[in-house]
Every structure is written in structure tokens, then in C-alpha cells.
Protein backbone atom coordinates (compact mmCIF):
# COMPACT_ATOMS: atom_id res chain seq x y z
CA UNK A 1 -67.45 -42.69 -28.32
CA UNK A 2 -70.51 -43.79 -26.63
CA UNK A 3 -71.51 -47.37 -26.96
CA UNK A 4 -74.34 -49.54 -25.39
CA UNK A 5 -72.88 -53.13 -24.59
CA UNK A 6 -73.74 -56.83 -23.34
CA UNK A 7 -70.95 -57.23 -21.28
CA UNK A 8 -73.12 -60.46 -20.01
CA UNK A 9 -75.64 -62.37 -21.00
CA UNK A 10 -78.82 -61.86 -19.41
CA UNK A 11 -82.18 -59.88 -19.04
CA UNK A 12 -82.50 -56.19 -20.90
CA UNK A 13 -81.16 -54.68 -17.89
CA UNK A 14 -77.26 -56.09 -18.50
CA UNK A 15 -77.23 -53.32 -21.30
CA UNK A 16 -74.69 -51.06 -20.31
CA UNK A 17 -73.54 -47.64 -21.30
CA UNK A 18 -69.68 -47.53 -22.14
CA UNK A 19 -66.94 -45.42 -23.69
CA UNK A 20 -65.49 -47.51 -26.52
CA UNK A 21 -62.40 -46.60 -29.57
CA UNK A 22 -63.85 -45.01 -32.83
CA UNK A 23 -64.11 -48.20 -35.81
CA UNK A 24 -60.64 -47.91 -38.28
CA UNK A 25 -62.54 -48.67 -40.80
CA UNK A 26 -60.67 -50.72 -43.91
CA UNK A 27 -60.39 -49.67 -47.85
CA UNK A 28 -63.77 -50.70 -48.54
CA UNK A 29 -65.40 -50.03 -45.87
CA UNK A 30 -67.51 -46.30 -44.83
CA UNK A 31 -67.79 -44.91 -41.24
CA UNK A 32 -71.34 -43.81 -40.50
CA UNK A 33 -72.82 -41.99 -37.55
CA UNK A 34 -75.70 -43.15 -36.63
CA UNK A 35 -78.82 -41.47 -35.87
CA UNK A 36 -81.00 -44.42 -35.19
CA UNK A 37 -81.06 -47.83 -35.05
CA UNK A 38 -83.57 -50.68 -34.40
CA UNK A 39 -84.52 -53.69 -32.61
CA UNK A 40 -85.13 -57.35 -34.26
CA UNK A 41 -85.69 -60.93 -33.02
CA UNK A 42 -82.11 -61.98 -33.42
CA UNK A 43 -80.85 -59.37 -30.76
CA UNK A 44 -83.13 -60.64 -28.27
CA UNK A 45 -81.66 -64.01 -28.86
CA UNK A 46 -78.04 -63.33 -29.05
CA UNK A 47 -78.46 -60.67 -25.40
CA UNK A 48 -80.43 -63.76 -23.89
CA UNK A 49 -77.55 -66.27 -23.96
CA UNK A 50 -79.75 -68.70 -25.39
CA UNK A 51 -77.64 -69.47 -28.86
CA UNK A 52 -74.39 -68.64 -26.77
CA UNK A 53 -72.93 -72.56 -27.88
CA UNK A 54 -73.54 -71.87 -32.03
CA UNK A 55 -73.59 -68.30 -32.13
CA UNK A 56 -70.94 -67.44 -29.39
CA UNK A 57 -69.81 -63.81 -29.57
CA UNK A 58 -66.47 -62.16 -27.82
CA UNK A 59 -68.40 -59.73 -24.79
CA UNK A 60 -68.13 -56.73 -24.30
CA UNK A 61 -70.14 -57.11 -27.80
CA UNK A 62 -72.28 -54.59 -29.27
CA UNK A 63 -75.97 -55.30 -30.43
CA UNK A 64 -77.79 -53.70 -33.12
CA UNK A 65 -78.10 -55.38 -36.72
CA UNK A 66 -79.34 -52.14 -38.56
CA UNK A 67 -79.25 -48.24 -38.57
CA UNK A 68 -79.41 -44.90 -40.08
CA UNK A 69 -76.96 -42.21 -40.19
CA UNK A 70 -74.53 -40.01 -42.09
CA UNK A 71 -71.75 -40.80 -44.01
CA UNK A 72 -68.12 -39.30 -42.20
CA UNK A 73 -65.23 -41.27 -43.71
CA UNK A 74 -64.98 -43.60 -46.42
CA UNK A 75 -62.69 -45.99 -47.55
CA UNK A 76 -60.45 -45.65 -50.64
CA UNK A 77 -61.92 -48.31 -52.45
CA UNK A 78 -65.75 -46.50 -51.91
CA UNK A 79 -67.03 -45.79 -55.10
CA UNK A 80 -70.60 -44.84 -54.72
CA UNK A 81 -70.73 -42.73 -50.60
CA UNK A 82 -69.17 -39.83 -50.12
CA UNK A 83 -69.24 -38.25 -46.22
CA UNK A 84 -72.58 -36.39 -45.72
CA UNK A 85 -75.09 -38.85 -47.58
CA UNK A 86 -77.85 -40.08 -45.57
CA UNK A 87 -77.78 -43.65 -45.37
CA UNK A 88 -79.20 -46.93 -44.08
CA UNK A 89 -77.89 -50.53 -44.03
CA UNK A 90 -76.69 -53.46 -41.73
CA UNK A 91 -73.36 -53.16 -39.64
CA UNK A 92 -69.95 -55.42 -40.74
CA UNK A 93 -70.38 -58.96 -39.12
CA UNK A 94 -74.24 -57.80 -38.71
CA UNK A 95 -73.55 -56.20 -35.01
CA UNK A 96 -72.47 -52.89 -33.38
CA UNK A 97 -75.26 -50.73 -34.53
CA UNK A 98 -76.43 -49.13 -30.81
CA UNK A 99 -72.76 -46.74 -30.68
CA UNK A 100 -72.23 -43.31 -32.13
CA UNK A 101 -70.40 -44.55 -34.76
CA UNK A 102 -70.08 -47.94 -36.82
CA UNK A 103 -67.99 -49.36 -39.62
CA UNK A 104 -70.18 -50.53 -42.52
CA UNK A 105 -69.57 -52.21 -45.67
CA UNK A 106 -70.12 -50.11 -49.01
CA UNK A 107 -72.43 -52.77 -50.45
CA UNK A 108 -74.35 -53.10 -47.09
CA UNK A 109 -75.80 -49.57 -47.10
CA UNK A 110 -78.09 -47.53 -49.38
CA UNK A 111 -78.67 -43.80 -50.10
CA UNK A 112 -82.08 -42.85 -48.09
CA UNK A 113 -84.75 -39.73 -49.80
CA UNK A 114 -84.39 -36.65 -48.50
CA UNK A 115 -88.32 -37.14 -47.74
CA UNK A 116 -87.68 -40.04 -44.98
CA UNK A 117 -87.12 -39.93 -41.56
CA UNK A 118 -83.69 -41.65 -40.02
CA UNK A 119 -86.11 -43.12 -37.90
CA UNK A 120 -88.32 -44.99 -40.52
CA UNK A 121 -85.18 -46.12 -42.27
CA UNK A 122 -83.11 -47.31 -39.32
CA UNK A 123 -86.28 -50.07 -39.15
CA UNK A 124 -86.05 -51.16 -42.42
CA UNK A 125 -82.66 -52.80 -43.48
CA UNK A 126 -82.88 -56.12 -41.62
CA UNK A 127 -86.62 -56.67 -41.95
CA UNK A 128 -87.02 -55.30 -45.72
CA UNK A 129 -84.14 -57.28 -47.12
CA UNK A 130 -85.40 -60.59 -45.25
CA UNK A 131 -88.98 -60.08 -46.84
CA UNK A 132 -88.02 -58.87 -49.91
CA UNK A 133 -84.86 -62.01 -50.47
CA UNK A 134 -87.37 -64.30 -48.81
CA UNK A 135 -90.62 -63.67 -51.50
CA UNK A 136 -88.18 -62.32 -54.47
CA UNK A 137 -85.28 -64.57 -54.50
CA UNK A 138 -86.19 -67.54 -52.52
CA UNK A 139 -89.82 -67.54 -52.94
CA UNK A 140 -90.08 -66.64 -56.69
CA UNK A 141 -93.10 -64.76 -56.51
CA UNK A 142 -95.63 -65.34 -59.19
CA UNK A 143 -98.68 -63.32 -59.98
CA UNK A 144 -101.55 -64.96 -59.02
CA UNK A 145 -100.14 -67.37 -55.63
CA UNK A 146 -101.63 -67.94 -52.99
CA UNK A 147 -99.45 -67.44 -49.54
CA UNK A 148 -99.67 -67.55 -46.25
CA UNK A 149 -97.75 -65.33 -44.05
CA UNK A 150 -97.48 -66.18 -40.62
CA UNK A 151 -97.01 -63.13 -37.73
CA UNK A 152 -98.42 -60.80 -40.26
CA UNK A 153 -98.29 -57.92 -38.00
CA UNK A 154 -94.47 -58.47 -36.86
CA UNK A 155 -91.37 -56.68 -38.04
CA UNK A 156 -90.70 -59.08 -41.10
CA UNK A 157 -94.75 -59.70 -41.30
CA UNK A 158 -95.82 -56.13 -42.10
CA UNK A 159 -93.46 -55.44 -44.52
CA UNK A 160 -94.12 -59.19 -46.77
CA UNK A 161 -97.55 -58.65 -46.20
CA UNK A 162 -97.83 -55.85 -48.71
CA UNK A 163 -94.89 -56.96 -50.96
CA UNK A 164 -97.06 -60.27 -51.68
CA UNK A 165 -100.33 -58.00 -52.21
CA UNK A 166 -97.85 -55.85 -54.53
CA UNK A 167 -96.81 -58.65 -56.43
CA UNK A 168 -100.06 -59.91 -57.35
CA UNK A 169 -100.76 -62.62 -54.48
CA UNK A 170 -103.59 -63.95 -52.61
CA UNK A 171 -102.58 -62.89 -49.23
CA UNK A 172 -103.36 -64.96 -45.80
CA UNK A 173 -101.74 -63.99 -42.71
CA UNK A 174 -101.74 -65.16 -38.85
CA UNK A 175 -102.25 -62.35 -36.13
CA UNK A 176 -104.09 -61.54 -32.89
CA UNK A 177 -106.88 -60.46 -32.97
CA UNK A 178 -106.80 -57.03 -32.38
CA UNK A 179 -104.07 -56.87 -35.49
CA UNK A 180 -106.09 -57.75 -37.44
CA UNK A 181 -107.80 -54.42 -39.17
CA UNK A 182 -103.59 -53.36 -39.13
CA UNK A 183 -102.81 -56.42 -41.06
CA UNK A 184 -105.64 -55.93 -43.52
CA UNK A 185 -104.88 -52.19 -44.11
CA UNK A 186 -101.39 -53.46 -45.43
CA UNK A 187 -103.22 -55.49 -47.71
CA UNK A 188 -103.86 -59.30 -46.46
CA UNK A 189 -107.36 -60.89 -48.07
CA UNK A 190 -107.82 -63.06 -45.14
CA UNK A 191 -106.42 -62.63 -41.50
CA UNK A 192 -106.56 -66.05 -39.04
CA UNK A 193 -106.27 -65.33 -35.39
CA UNK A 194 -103.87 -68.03 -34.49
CA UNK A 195 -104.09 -67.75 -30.72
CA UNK A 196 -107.66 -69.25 -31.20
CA UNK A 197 -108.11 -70.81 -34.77
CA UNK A 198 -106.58 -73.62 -36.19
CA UNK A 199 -105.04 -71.91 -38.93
CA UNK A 200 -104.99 -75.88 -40.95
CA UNK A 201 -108.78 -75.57 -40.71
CA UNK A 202 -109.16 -72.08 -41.61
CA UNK A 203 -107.72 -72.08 -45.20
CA UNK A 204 -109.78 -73.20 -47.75
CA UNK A 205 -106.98 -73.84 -50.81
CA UNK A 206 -103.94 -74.99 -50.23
CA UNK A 207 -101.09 -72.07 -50.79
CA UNK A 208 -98.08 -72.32 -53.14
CA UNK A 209 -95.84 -70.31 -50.88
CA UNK A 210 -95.48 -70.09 -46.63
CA UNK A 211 -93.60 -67.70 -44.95
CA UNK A 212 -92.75 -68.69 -41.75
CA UNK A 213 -91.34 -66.99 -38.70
CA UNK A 214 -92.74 -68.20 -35.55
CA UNK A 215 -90.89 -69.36 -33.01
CA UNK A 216 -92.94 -71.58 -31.27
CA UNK A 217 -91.97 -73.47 -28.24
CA UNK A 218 -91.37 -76.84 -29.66
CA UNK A 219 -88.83 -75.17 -31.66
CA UNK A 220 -85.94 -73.71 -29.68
CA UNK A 221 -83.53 -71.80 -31.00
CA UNK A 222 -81.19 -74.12 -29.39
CA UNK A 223 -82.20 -77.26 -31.28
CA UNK A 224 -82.91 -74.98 -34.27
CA UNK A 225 -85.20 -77.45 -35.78
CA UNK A 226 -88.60 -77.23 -36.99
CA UNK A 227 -91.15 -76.82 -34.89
CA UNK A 228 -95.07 -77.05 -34.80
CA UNK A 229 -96.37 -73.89 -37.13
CA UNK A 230 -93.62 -75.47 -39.32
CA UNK A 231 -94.69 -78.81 -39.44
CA UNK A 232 -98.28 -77.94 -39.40
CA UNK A 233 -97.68 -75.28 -42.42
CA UNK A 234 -96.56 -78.43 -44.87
CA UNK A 235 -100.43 -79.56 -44.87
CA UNK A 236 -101.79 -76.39 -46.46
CA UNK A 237 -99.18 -75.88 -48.98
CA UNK A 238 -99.64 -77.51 -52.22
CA UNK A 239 -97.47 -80.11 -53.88
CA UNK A 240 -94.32 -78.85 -54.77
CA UNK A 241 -95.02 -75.75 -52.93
CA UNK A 242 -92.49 -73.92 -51.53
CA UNK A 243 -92.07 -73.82 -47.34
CA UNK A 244 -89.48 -70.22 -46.23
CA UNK A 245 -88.55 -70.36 -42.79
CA UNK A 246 -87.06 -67.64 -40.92
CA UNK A 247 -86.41 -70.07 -37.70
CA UNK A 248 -85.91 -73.22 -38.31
CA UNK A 249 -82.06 -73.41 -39.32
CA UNK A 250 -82.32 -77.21 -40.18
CA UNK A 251 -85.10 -77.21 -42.20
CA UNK A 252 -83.39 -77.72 -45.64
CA UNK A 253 -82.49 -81.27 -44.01
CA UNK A 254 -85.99 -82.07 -43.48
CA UNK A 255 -87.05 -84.59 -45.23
CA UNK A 256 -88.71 -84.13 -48.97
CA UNK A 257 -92.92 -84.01 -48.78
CA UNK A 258 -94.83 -84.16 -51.72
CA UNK A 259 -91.83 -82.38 -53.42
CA UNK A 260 -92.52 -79.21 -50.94
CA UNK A 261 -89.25 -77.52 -50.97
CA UNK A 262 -87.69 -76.35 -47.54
CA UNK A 263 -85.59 -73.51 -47.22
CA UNK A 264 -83.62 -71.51 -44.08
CA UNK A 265 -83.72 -67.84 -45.36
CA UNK A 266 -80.96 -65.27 -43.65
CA UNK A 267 -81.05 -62.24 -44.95
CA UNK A 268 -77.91 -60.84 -46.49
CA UNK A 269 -76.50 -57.32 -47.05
CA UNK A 270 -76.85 -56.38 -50.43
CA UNK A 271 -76.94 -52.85 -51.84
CA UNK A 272 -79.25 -53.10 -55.03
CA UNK A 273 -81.96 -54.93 -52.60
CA UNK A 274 -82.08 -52.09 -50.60
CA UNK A 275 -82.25 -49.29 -53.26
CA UNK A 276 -85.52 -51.48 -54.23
CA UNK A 277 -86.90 -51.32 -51.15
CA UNK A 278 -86.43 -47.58 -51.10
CA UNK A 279 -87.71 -47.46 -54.00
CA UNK A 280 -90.98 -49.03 -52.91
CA UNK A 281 -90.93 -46.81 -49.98
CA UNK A 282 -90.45 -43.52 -52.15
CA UNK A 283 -93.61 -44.58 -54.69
CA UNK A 284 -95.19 -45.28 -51.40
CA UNK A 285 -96.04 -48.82 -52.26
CA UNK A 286 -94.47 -49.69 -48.95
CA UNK A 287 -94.58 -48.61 -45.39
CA UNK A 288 -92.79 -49.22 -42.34
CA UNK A 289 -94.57 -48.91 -39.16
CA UNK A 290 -93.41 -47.69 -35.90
CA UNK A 291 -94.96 -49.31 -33.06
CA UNK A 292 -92.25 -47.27 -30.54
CA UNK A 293 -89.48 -44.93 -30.22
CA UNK A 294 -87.07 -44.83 -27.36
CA UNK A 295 -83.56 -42.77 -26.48
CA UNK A 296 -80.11 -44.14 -26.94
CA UNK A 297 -79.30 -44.66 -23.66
CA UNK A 298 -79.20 -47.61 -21.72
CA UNK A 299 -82.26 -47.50 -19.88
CA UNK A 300 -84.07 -46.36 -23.10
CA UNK A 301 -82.51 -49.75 -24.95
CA UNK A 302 -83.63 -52.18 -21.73
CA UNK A 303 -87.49 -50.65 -22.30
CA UNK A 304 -87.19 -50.59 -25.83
CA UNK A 305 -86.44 -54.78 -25.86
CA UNK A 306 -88.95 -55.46 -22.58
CA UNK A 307 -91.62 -53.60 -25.56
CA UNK A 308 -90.84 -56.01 -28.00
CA UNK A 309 -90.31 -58.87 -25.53
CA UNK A 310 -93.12 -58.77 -23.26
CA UNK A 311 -96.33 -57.05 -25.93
CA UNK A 312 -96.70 -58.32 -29.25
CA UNK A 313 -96.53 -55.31 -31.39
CA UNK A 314 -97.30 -53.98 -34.94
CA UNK A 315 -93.98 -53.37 -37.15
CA UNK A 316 -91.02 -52.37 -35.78
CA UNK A 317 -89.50 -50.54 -32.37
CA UNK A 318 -86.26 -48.17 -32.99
CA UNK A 319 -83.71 -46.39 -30.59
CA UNK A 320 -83.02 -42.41 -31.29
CA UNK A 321 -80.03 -41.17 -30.97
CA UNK A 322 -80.12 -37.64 -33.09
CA UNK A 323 -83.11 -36.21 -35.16
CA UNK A 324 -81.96 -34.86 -38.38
């Protein structure tokens, strides 16, 4: 089967088309072809090199943390997929999703409508479950809150940004400027260009909850400590508020302020989160946004990250590899 791999680490370009062995999958595992998958922030990072020393994988290594396809084999422990149902999720060990086909975990994958596009779903998996564990399970989302969502117009962004509204919140997010009508069409009550406001002066009240997911330069992913939107995030949350960081892996060791709790939020496969998220989707209280789609080949993968690496964009960029 056809597979696009990082044989080395390096710019988009070191994507390479190759012909790779079918997945065996295992008893509990389901074999899916996949139509489309997506880009996120942690592919960028692992194709890069630059968490090669923590994160090391074995190259060849295929990128690609979520997709949509069919159902072709199952395992004989699957209970709930049979071959033919449309499906999206995140790949075993949360890699291999740009090939034709890809093992998958039962519990990592979800039944999509008959209504929705493989393209829309392939973007959601990674980015819906990390919003929706981040507000839901971490956050604790009361009615009511005030939070501030920073890169409200990203991947992860787009899709909190109208969870929180859902869920009763007083929404603030950070964007540019000309995301900013985007951002409040998803439902944010305030928008703060960051790129030229202070967003420490902006706010008004302090917020119970921030999301954040920047990272900014005096956080590298190598040190993976918190950096300045973090820091600077602590001074409009209110005591005992509650600070979620998508970046800053050390965070949780940071010391106690005014009994602000800290917490590194990785988003984990888990089947009833994602029949939620559908379910959100399919009352249409929740949209994912394409800002690009590209072909499964390798030059269509190199463009597809050099869009998402080079111009900030609204939502999320995915790679075609069959309509259906």
C-alpha cells in the first residue's frame, strides 16, 4: 500500500511517497481505509526534529494523528464496527494516518452521519477531543465562567470557542485581526488582537478558566516549560482559577499561585468523547472549518504543512485521499 513517510527529519519537502506492508491488525483492533486525514501542531513538531531527544520515533515513521475512512477488517474482540461503517478516530500509538490503510483501536474511533463529509470528520478527532477533555473533564465547565481562549481561530481554538459559548460561558479569545469577525461568528463575546494588544490590559474581570495553546518563543518545545502567554495568563485568572495548557508539558510542576491550578492536557482516544462530539456536530451546535484541502500525495502533504506553517489560518487543513 501507499504510504507518505519521514524517512528524515527536516523541512515539508523530506515527505516521501513509499510502498509499505498492509497493518496485521490484533484482536481488538479494526483496519480502516482511509479517505482523509488531517494536519495538527504535533506533526509539524515531530517532522521538524525538534522533540527528536523526548519524543524520538523509529524512521521510516508515518505522520498523521487522525482520519476518516471505512471499516475493512476487524478484530475478534470488536464489538461495536463491523467492515463498511464510516468512521473517524486517532491511529494506534497516535501516528500512521497519511497511508491507505491504518490499524486503529476499537475505542479510538466513532461511527460518523451519513450527512458528513470524510473530509469534515478526518479534522475533527484530535482537535475535538482536546477541546472537549480540556473544557469538560479538565476544565469543569460551569455555566456562567468567564474564559479566555487563546488562538481562538486555530484548530483546537475554533472548536473550544463555541463549546464554551455552548456551555454557558463568557467567551474571550486571542486572534489576528482579520480573525476576528470568524472568531465571533463561532460565538466569542470579546476578541483581543494579540499581535498588538496586551491581552493583561484588555480584560476587564479576571477569568475562572484559560485555555492555552500558544507556543511562544520563550517556550520551546524542547525545554517544554512555560512560556510568556503562560506566565502572563496567571494574572487575569482569578484565585483558584484554573490555568489548561496545551504546550507547556511541565506546567503541573509550576509552582502553586493564589491556588491557580496548572494542568498539561493531551488529548486521549476515547470512543464515548467522540460520539459527543458528533453529536454536537449532527444538532449542528458545532462546526469544523476547513481552511484547505490538498491530495494525498507527497507534494500535496509538503504544501498542505508549508499552509499551516507559514499563514496563520482559520480551523483546520486536511489531505484527500478518496471522496465518498
Amino acid at each position: 500500500m501507499k504510504a507518505i513517510v519521514l524517512k528524515e527529519y527536516g523541512i515539508p519537502a523530506v515527505l516521501q511517497e513509499q510502498e509499505i506492508d498492509v497493518p496485521v491488525i490484533t484482536e481488538t483492533q479494526v483496519l480502516v481505509e482511509m479517505y482523509a486525514a488531517s494536519i495538527n501542531p504535533a506533526d509539524s513538531v515531530l517532522r521538524s526534529g525538534a522533540v527528536k531527544d523526548i519524543l524520538p520515533v523509529q524512521l521510516p515513521y508515518v505522520l498523521g494523528a487522525d482520519l476518516a475512512g471505512v471499516v475493512i477488517e476487524v478484530g475478534s474482540k470488536v464489538t461495536h464496527l463491523k467492515p463498511g461503517d464510516r468512521v473517524m478516530g486517532i491511529p494506534t500509538n497516535n501516528g500512521g494516518a497519511y497511508a491507505d490503510y491504518v490499524a486503529m483501536e476499537e475505542n479510538a474511533l466513532a461511527i460518523i452521519q451519513p450527512d458528513m463529509s470524510f473530509n469534515e470528520a478526518a479534522a475533527l478527532p484530535t482537535v475535538g477531543l482536546t477541546a472537549w477533555q480540556s473544557l469538560f473533564r479538565y476544565g469543569k465547565l460551569q455555566p456562567g465562567q468567564r474564559i479566555l481562549i487563546h488562538a481562538g481561530a486555530g484548530g483546537v481554538g475554533h472548536i473550544a470557542v463555541q463549546l464554551a459559548k455552548q456551555a454557558g460561558e463568557y467567551v474571550i479569545a486571542t486572534a489576528r485581526e482579520f480573525n476576528h469577525e470568524f472568531v465571533r461568528q463561532l460565538g466569542a463575546d470579546e476578541v483581543i488582537d494579540y499581535t498588538t494588544t496586551d491581552f493583561t490590559k484588555a480584560i476587564s474581570s479576571p477569568v475562572d478558566i484559560v485555555l492555552d495553546m500558544v507556543m511562544d518563543r520563550s517556550a520551546t518545545v524542547l525545554d517544554a516549560k512555560i512560556g510568556e502567554t503562560g506566565r502572563k495568563s496567571y494574572s487575569v485568572l482569578k484565585d483558584g482559577g484554573k490555568l489548561i495548557s496545551l504546550v507547556a508539558m511541565e506546567i503541573n510542576e509550576h509552582p502553586q499561585i493564589r491556588g491557580i491550578e496548572a494542568q498539561f492536557v493531551h488529548a486521549e482516544p476515547n470512543h464515548d468523547d467522540l460520539v459527543s462530539i458528533l453529536q454536537n456536530v449532527h444538532e449542528q451546535k458545532l462546526k469544523v472549518h476547513l481552511s484547505g484541502i490538498f491530495p494525498f500525495t507527497s507534494q500535496g502533504l509538503a504544501e498542505a504543512y508549508r499552509r499551516c506553517e507559514t499563514n496563520p489560518k482559520m480551523g483546520k487543513v486536511v489531505i484527500q485521499r478518496k471522496q465518498g
